[in-house]
C-alpha atoms as a PDB file:
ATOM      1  CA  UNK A   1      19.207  -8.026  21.514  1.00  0.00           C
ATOM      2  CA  UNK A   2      19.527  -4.512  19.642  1.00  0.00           C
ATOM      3  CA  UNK A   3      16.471  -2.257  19.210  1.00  0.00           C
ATOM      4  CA  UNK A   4      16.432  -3.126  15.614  1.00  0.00           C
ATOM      5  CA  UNK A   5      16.879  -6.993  15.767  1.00  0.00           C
ATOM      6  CA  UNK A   6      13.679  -6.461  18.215  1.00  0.00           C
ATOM      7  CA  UNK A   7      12.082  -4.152  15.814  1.00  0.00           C
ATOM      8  CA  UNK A   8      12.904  -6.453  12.851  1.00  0.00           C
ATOM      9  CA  UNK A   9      11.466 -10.117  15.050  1.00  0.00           C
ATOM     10  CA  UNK A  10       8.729  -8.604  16.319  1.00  0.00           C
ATOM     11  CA  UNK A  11       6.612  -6.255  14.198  1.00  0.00           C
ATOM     12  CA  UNK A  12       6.097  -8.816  11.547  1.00  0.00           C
ATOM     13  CA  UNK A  13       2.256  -6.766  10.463  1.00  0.00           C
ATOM     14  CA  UNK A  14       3.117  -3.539  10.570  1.00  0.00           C
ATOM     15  CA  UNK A  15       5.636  -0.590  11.982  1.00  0.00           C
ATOM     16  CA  UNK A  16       3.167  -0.454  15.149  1.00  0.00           C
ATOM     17  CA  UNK A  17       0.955  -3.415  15.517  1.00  0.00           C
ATOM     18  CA  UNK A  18       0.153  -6.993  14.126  1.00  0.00           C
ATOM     19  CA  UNK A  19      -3.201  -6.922  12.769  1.00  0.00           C
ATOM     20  CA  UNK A  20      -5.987  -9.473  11.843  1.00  0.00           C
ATOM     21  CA  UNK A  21      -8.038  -8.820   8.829  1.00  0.00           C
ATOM     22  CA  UNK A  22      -9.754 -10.732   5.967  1.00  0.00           C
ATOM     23  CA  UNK A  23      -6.906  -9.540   3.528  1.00  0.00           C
ATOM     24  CA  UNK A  24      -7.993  -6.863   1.303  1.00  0.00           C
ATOM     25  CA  UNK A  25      -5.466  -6.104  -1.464  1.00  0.00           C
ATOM     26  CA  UNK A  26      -5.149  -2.044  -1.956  1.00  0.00           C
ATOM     27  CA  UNK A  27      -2.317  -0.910  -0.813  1.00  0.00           C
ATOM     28  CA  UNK A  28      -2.824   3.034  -0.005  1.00  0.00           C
ATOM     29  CA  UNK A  29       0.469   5.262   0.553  1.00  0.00           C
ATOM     30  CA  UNK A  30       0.394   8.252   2.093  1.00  0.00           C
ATOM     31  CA  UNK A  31       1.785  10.990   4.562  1.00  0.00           C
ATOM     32  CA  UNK A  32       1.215  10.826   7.886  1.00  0.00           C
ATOM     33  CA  UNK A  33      -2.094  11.963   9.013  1.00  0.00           C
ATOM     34  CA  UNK A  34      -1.770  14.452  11.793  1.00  0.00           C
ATOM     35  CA  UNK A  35      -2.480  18.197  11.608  1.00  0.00           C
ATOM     36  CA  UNK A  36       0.649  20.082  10.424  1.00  0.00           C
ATOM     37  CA  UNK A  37       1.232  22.994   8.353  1.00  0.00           C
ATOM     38  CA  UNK A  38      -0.133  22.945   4.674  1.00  0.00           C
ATOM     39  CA  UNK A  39       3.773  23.145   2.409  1.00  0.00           C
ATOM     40  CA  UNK A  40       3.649  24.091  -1.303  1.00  0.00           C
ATOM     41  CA  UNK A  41       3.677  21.131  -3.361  1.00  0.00           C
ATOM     42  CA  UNK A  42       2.134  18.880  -0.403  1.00  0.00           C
ATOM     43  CA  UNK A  43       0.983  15.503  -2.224  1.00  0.00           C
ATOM     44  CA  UNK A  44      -0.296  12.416  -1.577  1.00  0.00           C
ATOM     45  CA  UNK A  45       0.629   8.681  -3.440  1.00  0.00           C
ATOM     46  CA  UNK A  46      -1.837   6.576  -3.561  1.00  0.00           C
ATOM     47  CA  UNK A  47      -0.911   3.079  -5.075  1.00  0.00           C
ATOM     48  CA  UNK A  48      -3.336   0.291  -5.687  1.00  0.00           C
ATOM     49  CA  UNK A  49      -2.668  -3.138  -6.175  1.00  0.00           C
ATOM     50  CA  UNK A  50      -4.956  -5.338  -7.588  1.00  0.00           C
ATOM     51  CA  UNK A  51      -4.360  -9.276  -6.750  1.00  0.00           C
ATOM     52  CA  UNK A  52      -5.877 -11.608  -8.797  1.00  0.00           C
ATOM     53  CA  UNK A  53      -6.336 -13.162 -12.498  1.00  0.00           C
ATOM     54  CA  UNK A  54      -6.852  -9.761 -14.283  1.00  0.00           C
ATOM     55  CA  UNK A  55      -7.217 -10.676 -17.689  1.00  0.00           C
ATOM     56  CA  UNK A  56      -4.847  -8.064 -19.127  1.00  0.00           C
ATOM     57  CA  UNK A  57      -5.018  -8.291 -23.014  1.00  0.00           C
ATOM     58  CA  UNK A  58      -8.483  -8.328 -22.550  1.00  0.00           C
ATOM     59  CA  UNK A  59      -8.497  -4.450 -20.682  1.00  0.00           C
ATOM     60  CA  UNK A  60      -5.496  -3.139 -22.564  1.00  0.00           C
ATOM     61  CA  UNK A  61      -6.253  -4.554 -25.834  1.00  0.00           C
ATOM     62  CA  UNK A  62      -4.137  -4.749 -28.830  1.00  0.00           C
ATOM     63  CA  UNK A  63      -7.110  -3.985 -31.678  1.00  0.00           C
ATOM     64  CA  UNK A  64      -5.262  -3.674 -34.784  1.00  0.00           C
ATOM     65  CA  UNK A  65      -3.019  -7.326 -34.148  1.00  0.00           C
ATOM     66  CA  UNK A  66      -4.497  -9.945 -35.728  1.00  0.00           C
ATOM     67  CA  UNK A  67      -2.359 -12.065 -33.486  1.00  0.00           C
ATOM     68  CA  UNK A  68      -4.755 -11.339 -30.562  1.00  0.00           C
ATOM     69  CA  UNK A  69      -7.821 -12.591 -32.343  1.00  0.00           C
ATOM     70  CA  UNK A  70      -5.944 -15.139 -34.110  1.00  0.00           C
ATOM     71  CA  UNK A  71      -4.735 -16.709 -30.303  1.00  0.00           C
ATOM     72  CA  UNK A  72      -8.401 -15.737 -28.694  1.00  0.00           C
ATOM     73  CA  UNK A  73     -11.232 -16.950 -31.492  1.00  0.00           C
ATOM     74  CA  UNK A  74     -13.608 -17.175 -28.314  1.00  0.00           C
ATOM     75  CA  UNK A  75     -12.112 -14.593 -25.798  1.00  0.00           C
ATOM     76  CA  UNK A  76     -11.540 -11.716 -27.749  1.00  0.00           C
ATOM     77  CA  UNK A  77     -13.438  -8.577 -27.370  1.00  0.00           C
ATOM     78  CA  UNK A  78     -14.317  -7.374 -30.963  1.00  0.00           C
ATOM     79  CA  UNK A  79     -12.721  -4.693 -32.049  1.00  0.00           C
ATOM     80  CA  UNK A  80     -15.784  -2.051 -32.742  1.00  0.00           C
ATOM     81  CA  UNK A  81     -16.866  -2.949 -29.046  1.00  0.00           C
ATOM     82  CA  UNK A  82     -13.492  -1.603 -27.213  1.00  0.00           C
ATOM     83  CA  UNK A  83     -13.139   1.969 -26.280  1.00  0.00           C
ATOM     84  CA  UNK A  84     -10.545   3.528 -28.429  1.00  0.00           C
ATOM     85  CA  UNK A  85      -7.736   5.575 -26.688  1.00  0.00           C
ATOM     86  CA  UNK A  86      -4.756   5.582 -28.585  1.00  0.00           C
ATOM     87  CA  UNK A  87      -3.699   4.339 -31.877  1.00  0.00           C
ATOM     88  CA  UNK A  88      -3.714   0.490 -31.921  1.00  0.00           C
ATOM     89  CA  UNK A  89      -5.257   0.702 -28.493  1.00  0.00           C
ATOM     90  CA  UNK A  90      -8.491  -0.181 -26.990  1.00  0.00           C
ATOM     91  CA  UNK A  91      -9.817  -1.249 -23.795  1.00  0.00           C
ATOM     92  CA  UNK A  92     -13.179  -2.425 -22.101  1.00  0.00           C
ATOM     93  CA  UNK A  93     -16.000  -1.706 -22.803  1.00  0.00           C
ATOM     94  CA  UNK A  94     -16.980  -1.660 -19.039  1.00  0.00           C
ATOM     95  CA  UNK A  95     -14.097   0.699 -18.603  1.00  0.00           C
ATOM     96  CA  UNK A  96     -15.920   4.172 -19.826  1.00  0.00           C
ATOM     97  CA  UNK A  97     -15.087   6.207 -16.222  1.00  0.00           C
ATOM     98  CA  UNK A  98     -11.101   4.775 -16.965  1.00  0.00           C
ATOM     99  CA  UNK A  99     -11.276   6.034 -20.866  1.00  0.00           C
ATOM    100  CA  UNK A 100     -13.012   9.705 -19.385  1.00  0.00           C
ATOM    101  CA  UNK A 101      -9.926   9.787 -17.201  1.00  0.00           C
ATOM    102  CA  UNK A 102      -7.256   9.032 -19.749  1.00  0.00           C
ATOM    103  CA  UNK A 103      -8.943  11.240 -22.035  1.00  0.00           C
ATOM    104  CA  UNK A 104      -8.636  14.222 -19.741  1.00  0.00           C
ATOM    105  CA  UNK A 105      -5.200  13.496 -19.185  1.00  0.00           C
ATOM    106  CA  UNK A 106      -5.421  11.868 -15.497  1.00  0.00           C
ATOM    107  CA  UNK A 107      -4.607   8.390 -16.692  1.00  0.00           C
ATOM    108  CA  UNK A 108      -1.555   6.564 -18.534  1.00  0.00           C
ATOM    109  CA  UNK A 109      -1.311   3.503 -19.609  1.00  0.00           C
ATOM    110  CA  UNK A 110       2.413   2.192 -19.318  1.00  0.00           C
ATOM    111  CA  UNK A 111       2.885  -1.291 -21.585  1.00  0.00           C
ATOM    112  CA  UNK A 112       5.701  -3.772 -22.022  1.00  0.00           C
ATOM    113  CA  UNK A 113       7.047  -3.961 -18.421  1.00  0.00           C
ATOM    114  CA  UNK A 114       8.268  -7.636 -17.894  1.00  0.00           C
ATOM    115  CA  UNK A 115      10.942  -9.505 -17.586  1.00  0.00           C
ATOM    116  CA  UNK A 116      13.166 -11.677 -19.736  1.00  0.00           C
ATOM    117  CA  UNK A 117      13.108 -15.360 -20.366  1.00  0.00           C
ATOM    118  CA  UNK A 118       9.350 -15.078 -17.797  1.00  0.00           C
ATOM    119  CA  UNK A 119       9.013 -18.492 -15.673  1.00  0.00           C
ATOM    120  CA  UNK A 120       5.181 -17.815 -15.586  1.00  0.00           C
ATOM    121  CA  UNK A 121       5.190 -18.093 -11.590  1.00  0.00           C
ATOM    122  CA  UNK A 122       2.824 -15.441 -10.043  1.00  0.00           C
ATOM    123  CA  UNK A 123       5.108 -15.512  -6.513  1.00  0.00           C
ATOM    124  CA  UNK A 124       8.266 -14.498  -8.442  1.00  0.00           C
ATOM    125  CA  UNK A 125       7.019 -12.168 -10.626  1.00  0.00           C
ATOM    126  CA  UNK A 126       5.378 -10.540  -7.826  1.00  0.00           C
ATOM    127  CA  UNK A 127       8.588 -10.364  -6.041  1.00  0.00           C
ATOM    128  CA  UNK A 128      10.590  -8.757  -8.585  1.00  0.00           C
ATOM    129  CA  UNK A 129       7.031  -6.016  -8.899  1.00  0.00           C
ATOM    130  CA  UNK A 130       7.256  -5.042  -4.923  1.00  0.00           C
ATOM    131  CA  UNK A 131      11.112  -5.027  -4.427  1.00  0.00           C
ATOM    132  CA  UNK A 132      12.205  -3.353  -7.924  1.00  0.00           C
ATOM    133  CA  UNK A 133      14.740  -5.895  -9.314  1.00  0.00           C
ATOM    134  CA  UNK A 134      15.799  -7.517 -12.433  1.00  0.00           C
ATOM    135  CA  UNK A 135      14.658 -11.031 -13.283  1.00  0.00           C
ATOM    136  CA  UNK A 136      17.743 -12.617 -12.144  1.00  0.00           C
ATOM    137  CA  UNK A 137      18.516 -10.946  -8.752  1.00  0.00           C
ATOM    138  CA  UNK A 138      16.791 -11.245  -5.349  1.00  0.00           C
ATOM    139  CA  UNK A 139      15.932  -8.821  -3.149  1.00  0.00           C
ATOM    140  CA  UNK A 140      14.399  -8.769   0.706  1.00  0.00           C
ATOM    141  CA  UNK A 141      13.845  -5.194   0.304  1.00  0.00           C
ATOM    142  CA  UNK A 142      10.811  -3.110  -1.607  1.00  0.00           C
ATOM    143  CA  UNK A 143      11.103  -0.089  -3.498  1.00  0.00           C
ATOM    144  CA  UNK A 144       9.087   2.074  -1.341  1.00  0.00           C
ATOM    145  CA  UNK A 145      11.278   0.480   2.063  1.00  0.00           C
ATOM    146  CA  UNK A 146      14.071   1.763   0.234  1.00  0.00           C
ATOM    147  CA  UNK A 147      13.325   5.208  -0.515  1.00  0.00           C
ATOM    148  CA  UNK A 148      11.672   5.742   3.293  1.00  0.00           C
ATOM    149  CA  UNK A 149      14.350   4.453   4.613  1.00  0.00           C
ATOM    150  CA  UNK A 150      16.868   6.772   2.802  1.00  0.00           C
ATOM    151  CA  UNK A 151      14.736   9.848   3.420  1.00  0.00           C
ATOM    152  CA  UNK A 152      14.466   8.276   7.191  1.00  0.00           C
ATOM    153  CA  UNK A 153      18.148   7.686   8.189  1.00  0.00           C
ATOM    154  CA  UNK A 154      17.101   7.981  11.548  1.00  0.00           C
ATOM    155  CA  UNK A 155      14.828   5.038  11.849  1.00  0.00           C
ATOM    156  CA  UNK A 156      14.372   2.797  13.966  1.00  0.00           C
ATOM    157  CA  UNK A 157      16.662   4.094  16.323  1.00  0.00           C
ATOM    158  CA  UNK A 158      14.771   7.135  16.678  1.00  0.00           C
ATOM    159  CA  UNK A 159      10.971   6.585  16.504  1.00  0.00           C
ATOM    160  CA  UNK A 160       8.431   8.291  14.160  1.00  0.00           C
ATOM    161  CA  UNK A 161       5.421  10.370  15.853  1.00  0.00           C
ATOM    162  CA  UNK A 162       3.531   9.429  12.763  1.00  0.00           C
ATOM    163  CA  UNK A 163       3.504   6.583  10.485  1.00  0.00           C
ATOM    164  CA  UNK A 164       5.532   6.979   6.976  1.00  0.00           C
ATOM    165  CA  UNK A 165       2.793   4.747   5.270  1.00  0.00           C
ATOM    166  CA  UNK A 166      -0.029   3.465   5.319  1.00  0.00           C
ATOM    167  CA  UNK A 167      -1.341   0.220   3.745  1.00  0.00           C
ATOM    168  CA  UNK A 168      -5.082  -0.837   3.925  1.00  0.00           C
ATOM    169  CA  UNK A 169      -4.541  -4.746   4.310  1.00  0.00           C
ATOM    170  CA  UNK A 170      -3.472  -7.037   6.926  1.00  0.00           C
ATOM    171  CA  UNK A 171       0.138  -6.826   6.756  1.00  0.00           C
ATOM    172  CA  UNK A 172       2.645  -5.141   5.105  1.00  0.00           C
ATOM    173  CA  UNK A 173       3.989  -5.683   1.500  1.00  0.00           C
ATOM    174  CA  UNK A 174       7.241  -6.767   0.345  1.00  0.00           C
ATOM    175  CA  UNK A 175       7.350  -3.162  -1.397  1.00  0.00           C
ATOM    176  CA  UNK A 176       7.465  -1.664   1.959  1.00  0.00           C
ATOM    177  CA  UNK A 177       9.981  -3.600   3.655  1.00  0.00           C
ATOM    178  CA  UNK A 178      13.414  -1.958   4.557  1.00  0.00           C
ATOM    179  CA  UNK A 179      16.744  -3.398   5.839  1.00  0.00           C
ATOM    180  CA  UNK A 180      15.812  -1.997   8.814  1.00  0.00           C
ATOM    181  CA  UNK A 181      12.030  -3.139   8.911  1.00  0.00           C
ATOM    182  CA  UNK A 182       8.813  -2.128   7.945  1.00  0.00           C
ATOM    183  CA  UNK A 183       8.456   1.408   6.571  1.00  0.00           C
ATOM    184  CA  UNK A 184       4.787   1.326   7.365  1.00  0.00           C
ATOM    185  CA  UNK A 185       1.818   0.225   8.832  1.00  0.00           C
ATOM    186  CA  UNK A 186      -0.963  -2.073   8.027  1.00  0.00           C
ATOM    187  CA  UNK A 187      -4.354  -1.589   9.067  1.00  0.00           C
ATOM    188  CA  UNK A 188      -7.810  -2.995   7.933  1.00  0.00           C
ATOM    189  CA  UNK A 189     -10.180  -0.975   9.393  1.00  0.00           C
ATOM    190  CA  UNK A 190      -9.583   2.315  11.206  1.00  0.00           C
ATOM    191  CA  UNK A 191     -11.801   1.936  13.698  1.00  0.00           C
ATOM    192  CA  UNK A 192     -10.744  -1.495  14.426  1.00  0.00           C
ATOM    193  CA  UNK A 193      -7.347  -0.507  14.750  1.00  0.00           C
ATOM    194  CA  UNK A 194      -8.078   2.476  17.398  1.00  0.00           C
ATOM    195  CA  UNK A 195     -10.156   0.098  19.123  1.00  0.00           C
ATOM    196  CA  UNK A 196      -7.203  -2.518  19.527  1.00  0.00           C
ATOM    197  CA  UNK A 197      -4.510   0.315  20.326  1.00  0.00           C
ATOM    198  CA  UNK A 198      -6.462   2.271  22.938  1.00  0.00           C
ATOM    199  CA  UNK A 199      -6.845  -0.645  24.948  1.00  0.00           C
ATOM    200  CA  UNK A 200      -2.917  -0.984  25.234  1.00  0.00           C
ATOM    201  CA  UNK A 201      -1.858   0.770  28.384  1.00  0.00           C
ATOM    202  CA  UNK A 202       1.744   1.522  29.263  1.00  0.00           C
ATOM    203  CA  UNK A 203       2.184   0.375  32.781  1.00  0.00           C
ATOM    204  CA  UNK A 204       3.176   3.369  34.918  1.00  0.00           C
ATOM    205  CA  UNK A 205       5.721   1.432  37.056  1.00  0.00           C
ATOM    206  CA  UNK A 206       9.434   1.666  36.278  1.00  0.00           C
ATOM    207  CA  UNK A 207      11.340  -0.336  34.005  1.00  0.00           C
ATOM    208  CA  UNK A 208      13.179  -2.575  36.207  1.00  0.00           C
ATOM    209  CA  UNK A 209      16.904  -2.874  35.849  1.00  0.00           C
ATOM    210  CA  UNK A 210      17.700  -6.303  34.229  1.00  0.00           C
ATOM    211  CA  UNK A 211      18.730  -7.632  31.341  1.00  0.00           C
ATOM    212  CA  UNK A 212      15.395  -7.370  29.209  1.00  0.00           C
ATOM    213  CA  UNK A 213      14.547  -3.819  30.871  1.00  0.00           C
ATOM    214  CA  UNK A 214      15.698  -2.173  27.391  1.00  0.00           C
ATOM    215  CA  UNK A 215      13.733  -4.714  25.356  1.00  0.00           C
ATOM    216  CA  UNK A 216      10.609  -4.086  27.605  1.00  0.00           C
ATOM    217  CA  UNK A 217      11.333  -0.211  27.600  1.00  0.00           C
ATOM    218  CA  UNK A 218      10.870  -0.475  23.701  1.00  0.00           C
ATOM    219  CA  UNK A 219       7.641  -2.876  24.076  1.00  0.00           C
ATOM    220  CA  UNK A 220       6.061   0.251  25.868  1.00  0.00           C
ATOM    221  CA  UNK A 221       7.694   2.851  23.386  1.00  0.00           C
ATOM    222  CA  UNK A 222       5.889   0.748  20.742  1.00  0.00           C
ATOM    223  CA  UNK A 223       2.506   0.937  22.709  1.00  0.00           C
ATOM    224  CA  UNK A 224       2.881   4.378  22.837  1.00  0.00           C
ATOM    225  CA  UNK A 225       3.769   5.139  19.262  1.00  0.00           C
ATOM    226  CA  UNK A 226       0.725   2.779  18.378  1.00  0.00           C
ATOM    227  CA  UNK A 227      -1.542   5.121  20.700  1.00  0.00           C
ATOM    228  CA  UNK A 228      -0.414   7.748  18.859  1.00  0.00           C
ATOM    229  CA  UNK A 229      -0.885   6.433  15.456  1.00  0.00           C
ATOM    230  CA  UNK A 230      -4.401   5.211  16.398  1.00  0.00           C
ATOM    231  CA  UNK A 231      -5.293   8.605  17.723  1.00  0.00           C
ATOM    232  CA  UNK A 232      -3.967  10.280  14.825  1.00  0.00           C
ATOM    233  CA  UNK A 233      -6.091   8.104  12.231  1.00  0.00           C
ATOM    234  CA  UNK A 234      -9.255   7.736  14.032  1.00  0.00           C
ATOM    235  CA  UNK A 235      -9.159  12.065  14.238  1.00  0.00           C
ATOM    236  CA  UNK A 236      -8.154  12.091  10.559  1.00  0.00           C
ATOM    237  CA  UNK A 237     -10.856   9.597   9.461  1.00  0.00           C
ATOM    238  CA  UNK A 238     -13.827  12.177  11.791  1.00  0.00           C
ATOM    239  CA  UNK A 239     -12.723  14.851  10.330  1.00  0.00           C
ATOM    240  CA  UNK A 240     -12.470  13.953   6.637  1.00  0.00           C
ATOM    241  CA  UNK A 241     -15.679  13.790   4.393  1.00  0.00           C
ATOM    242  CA  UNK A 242     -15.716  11.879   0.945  1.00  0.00           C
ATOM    243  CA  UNK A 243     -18.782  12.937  -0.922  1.00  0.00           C
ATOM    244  CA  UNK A 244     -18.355  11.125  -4.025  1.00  0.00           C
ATOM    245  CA  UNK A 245     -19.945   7.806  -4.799  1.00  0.00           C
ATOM    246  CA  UNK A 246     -18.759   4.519  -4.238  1.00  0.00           C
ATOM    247  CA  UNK A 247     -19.345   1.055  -5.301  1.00  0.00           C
ATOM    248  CA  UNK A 248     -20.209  -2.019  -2.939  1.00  0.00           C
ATOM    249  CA  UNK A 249     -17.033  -3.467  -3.636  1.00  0.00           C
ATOM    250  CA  UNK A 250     -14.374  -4.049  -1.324  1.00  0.00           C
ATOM    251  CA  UNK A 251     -11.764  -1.596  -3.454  1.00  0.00           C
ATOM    252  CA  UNK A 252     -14.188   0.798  -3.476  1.00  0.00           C
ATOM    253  CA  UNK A 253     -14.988   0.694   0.282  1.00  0.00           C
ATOM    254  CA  UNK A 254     -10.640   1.096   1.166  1.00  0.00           C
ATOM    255  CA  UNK A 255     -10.837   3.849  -1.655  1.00  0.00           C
ATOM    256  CA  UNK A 256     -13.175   5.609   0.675  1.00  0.00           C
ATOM    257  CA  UNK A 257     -11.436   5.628   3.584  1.00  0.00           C
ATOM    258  CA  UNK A 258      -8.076   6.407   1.776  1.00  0.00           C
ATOM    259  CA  UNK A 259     -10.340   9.910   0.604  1.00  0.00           C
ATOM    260  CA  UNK A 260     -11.270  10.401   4.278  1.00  0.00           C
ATOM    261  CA  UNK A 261      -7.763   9.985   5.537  1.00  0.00           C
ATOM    262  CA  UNK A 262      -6.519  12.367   2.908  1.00  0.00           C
ATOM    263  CA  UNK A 263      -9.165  14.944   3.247  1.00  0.00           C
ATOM    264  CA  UNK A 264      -9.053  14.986   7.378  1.00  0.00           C
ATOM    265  CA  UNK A 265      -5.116  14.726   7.264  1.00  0.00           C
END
């Protein structure tokens, strides 16, 4: 078996580890979390993904087509109750710390990005979101697999000393999948996941020479990579401070420790 058959079979949950977690559903992206030095024009992404029955003409709404009120007699928000952002455009009224945001300029609201001829299934259309494709292709690969994987060429025959992504959740996305694997790893819980990697020990005994010694020379390459990770993230998440408030809410409690990875990175 190849290193990256292996690496392909085997780390189903994650570039380092399979993890167990109740399944939370923002997926963070960022750069790798271990001192280095500060470069001009050194950024962050952040992407969140929200799962679920979001009622979307009812957040972006359409206030001045009668066709929305016409379709929702009972549903609709009336129009003098919706925050006003744009011309034809309202949205919430729950939504005032989104409508501060988009009126200072940190916020844009993209519309009419689906697909042709829609066959209303969630999977599918989910599918086509992660991996980047039209409507009538498939793909095995995500958007954000693709890019890491061109900007790492070198991967996975030569292991990272820090993880390309991160993704708070407990496993990684389609949108991070690469021909060669997962471009990242998927953690629930920081602490958790130092916990579970610092009580992996490489064996100090030499690989013996037989047919699996290569495959069980990567296991322990693996354990050690997911030391490192674990090390890295655990120092990131002491050192970083997030002062501003929070909700209860389980977005708002990953948002948190995204701002703690960042700011101790």
């Amino acid at each position: 078996m190849q290193r990256r058959q292996f690496l392909k079979r085997t780390l189903q949950a994650g570039a380092v580890l399979p993890l167990a977690s109740s399944g939370l559903v923002a997926r963070p992206l960022g750069a790798s979390f271990f001192p280095r030095p500060a470069a001009a024009g050194d950024r962050v992404l952040v992407l969140i993904n929200l799962s679920g029955g979001n009622d979307g003409l009812n957040t972006v709404i359409p206030v001045d087509d009668p066709a929305y009120f016409n379709a929702r007699p009972n549903l609709a928000i009336a129009k003098a109750n919706t925050l006003r952002v744009a011309d034809g455009i309202g949205i919430h009224p729950s939504m005032t710390a989104v409508r501060d945001l988009y009126n200072n300029g940190d916020c844009a609201i993209v519309q009419s990005v689906g697909y042709p001829d829609q066959d209303r299934s969630h999977f599918r259309s989910t599918d086509i979101w992660h991996t980047g494709s039209d409507a009538a292709e498939v793909l095995y690969t995500g958007w954000l697999g693709r890019y890491l994987e061109k900007i790492h060429p070198e991967y996975p025959s030569t292991l990272p000393t820090a993880p390309f992504a991160i993704q708070i959740a407990s496993s990684v996305s389609l949108s991070l999948q690469s021909d060669q694997g997962n471009m990242g790893i998927a953690i629930d819980n920081p602490d958790r996941f130092y916990n579970l990697a610092n009580g992996l020990k490489v064996p100090s005994d030499p690989v013996p020479a037989t047919l699996a010694g290569p495959e069980l020379e990567y296991v322990r390459s693996i354990i050690e990579q997911s030391n490192q990770f674990s090390t890295g993230i655990h120092d990131a998440m002491i050192r970083g401070t997030s002062t501003s408030p929070y909700g209860a809410d389980s977005l708002s409690s990953q948002l948190r420790v995204v701002a703690r990875l960042i700011n101790g990175g």
